[in-house]
N, C-alpha and C. Protein backbone atom coordinates (compact mmCIF):
# COMPACT_ATOMS: atom_id res chain seq x y z
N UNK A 1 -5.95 -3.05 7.20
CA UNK A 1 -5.24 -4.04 7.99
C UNK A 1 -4.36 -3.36 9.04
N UNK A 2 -4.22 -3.82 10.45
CA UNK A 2 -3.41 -3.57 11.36
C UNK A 2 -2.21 -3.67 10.71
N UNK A 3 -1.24 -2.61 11.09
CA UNK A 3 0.27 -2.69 11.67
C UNK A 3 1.27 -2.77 12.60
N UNK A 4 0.19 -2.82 13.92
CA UNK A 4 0.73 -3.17 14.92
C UNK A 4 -0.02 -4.27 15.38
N UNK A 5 0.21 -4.61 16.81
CA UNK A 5 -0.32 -5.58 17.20
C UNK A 5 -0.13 -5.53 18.77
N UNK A 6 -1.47 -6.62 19.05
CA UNK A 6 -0.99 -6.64 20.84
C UNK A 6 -0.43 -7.90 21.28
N UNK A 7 0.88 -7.48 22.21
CA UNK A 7 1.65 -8.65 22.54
C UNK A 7 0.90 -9.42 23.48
N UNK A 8 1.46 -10.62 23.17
CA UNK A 8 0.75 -11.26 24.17
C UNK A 8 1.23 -11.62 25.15
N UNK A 9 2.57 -11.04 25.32
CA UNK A 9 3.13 -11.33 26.79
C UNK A 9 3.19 -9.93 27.25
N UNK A 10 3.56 -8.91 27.09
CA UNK A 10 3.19 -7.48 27.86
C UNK A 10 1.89 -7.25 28.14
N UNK A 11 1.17 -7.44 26.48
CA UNK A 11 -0.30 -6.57 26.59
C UNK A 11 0.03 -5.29 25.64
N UNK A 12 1.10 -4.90 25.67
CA UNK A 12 1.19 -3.41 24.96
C UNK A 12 0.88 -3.75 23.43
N UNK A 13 0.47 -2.72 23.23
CA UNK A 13 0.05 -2.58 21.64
C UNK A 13 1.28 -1.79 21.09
N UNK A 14 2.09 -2.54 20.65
CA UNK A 14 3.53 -2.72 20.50
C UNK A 14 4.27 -3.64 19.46
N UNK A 15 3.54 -4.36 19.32
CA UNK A 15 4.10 -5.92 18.39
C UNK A 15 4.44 -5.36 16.27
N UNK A 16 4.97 -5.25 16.20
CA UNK A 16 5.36 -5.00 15.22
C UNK A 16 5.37 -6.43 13.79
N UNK A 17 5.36 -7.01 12.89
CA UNK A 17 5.65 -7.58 11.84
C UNK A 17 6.03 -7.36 11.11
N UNK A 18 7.27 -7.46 10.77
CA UNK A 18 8.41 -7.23 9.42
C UNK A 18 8.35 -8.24 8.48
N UNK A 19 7.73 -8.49 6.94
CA UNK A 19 8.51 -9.63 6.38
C UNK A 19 9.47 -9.51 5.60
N UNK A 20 10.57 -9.89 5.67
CA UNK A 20 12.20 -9.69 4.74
C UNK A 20 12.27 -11.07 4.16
N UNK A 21 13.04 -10.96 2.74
CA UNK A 21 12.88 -11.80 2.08
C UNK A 21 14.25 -11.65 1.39
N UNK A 22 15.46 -12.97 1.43
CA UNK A 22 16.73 -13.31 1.44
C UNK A 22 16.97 -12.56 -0.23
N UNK A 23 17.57 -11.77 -1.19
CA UNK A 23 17.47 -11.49 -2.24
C UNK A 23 18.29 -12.80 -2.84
N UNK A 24 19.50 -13.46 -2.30
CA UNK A 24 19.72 -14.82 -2.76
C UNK A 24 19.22 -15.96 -3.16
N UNK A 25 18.75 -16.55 -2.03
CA UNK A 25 17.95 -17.78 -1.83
C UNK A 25 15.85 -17.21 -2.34
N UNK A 26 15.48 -16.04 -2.11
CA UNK A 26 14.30 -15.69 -2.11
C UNK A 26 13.20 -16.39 -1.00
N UNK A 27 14.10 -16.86 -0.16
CA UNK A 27 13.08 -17.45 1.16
C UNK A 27 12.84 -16.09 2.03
N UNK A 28 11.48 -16.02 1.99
CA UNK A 28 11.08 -15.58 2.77
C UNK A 28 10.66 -15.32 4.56
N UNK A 29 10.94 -14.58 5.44
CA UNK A 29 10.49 -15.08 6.98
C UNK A 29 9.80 -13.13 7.70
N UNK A 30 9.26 -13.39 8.31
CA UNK A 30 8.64 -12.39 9.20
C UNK A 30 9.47 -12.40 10.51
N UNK A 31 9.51 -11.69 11.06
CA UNK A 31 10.67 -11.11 12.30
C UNK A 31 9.26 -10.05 13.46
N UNK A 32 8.78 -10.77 14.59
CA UNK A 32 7.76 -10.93 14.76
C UNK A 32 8.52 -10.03 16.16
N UNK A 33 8.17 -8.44 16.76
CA UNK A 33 9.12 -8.06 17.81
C UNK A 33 7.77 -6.77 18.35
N UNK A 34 7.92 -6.89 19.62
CA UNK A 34 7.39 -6.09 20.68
C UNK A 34 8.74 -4.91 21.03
N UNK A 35 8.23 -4.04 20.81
CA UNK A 35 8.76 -2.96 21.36
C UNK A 35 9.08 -2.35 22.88
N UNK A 36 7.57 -2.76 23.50
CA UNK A 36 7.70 -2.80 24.89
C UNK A 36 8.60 -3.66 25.66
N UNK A 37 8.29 -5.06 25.71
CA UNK A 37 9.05 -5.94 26.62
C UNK A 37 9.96 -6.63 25.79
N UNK A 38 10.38 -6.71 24.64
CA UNK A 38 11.42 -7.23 23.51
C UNK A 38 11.30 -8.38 23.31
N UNK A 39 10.10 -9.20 23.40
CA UNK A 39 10.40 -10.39 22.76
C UNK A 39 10.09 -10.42 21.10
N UNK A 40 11.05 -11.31 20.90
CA UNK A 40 11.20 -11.46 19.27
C UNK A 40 11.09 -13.09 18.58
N UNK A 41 10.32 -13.00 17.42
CA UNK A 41 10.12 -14.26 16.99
C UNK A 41 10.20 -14.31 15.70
N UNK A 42 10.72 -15.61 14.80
CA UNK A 42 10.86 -15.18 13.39
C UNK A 42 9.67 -16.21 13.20
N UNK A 43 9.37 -16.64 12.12
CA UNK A 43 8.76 -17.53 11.26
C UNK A 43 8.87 -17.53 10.35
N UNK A 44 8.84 -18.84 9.18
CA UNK A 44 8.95 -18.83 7.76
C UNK A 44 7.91 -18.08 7.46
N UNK A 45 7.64 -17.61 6.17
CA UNK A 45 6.38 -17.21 4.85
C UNK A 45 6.49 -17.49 4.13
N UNK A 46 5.85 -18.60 3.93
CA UNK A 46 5.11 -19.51 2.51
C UNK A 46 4.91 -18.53 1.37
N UNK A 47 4.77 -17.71 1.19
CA UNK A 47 4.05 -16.78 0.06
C UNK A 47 3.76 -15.22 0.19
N UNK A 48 4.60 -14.66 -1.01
CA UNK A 48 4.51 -13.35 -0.85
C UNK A 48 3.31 -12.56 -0.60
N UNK A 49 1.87 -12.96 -1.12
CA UNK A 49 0.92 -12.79 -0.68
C UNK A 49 0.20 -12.79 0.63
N UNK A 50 1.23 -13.29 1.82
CA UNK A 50 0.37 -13.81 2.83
C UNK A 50 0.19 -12.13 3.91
N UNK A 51 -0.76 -12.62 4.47
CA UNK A 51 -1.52 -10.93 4.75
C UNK A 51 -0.57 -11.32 6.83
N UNK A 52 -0.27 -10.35 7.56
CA UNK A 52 0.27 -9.85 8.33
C UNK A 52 -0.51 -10.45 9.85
N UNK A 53 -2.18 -9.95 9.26
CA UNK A 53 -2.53 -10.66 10.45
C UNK A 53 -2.39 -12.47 10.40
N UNK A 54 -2.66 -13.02 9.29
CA UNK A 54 -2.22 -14.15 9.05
C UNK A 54 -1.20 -14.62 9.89
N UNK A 55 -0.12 -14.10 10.03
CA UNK A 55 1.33 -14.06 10.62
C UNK A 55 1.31 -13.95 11.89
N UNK A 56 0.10 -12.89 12.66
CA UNK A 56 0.16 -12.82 13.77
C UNK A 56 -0.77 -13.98 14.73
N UNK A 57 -1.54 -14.25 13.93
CA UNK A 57 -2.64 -15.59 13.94
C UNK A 57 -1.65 -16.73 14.48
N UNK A 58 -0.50 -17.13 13.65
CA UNK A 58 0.32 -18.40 13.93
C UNK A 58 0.90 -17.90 15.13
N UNK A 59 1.48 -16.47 15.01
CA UNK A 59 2.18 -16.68 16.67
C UNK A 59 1.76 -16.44 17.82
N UNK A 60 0.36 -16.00 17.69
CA UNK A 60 -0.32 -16.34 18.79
C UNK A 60 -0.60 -17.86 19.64
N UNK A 61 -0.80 -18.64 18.38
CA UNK A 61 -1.00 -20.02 18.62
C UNK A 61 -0.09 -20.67 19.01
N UNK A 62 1.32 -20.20 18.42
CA UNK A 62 2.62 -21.12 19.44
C UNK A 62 3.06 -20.04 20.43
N UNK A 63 3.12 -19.10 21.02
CA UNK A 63 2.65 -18.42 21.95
C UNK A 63 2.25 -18.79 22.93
N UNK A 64 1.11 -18.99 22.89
CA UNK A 64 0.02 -19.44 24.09
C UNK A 64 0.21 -21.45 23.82
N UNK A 65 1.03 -21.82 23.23
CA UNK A 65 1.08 -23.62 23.51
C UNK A 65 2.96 -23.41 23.75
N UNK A 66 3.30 -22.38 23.94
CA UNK A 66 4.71 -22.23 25.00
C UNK A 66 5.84 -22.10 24.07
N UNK A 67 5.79 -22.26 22.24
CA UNK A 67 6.82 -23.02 21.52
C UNK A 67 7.50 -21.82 21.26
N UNK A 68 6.89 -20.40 22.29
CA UNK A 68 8.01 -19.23 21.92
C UNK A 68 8.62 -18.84 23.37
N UNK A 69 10.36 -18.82 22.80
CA UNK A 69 10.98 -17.91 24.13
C UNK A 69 10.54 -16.68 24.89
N UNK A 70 10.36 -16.49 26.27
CA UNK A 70 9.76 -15.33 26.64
C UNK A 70 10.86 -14.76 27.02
N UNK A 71 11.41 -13.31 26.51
CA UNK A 71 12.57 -12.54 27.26
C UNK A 71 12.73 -12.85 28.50
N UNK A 72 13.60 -12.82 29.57
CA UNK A 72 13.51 -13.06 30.80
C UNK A 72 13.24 -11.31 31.39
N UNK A 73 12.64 -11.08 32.66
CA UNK A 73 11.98 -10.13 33.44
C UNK A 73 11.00 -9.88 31.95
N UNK A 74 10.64 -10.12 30.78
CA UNK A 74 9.00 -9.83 30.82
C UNK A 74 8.03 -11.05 30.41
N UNK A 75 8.04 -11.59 31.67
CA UNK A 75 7.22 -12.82 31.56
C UNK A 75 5.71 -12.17 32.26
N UNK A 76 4.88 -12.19 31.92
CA UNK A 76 3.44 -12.23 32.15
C UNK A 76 2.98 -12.50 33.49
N UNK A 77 2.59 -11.22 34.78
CA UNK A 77 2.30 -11.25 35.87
C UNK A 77 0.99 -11.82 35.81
N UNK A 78 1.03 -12.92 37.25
CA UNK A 78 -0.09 -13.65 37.40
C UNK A 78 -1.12 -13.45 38.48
């Protein structure tokens, strides 16, 4: 399985997935961050089992339908 990933607003193969999990509450979330141009995204995780690209699958999809902040100066030349 990948450990990195390609952003989809740079392009760089850069994208990183962390999942941290609250030792209190035990809710889990992924912390979804590009190295190159810094955008960062969290999301819940349903289940300790869930595999990474899984993770990167969803934020591609709200991604590309707009429902993620794009850092400002690295927005995607057209």
């Amino acid at each position: 399985m990948p450990t990195v990933f390609q952003c989809p607003n740079c392009g760089a193969h850069a994208l990183i997935i962390d999942i941290i999990q609250n030792k209190k509450t035990k809710e889990m979330k992924a912390i979804i961050r590009c190295a190159e141009c810094g955008l960062v995204h969290e999301e819940p995780v349903e289940s300790p089992i869930i595999d990474r690209a899984v993770i990167y699958g969803r934020f591609i999809d709200k991604f590309y339908a707009g429902e993620i902040k794009v850092p400002e100066g690295g927005e995607e030349e057209e």
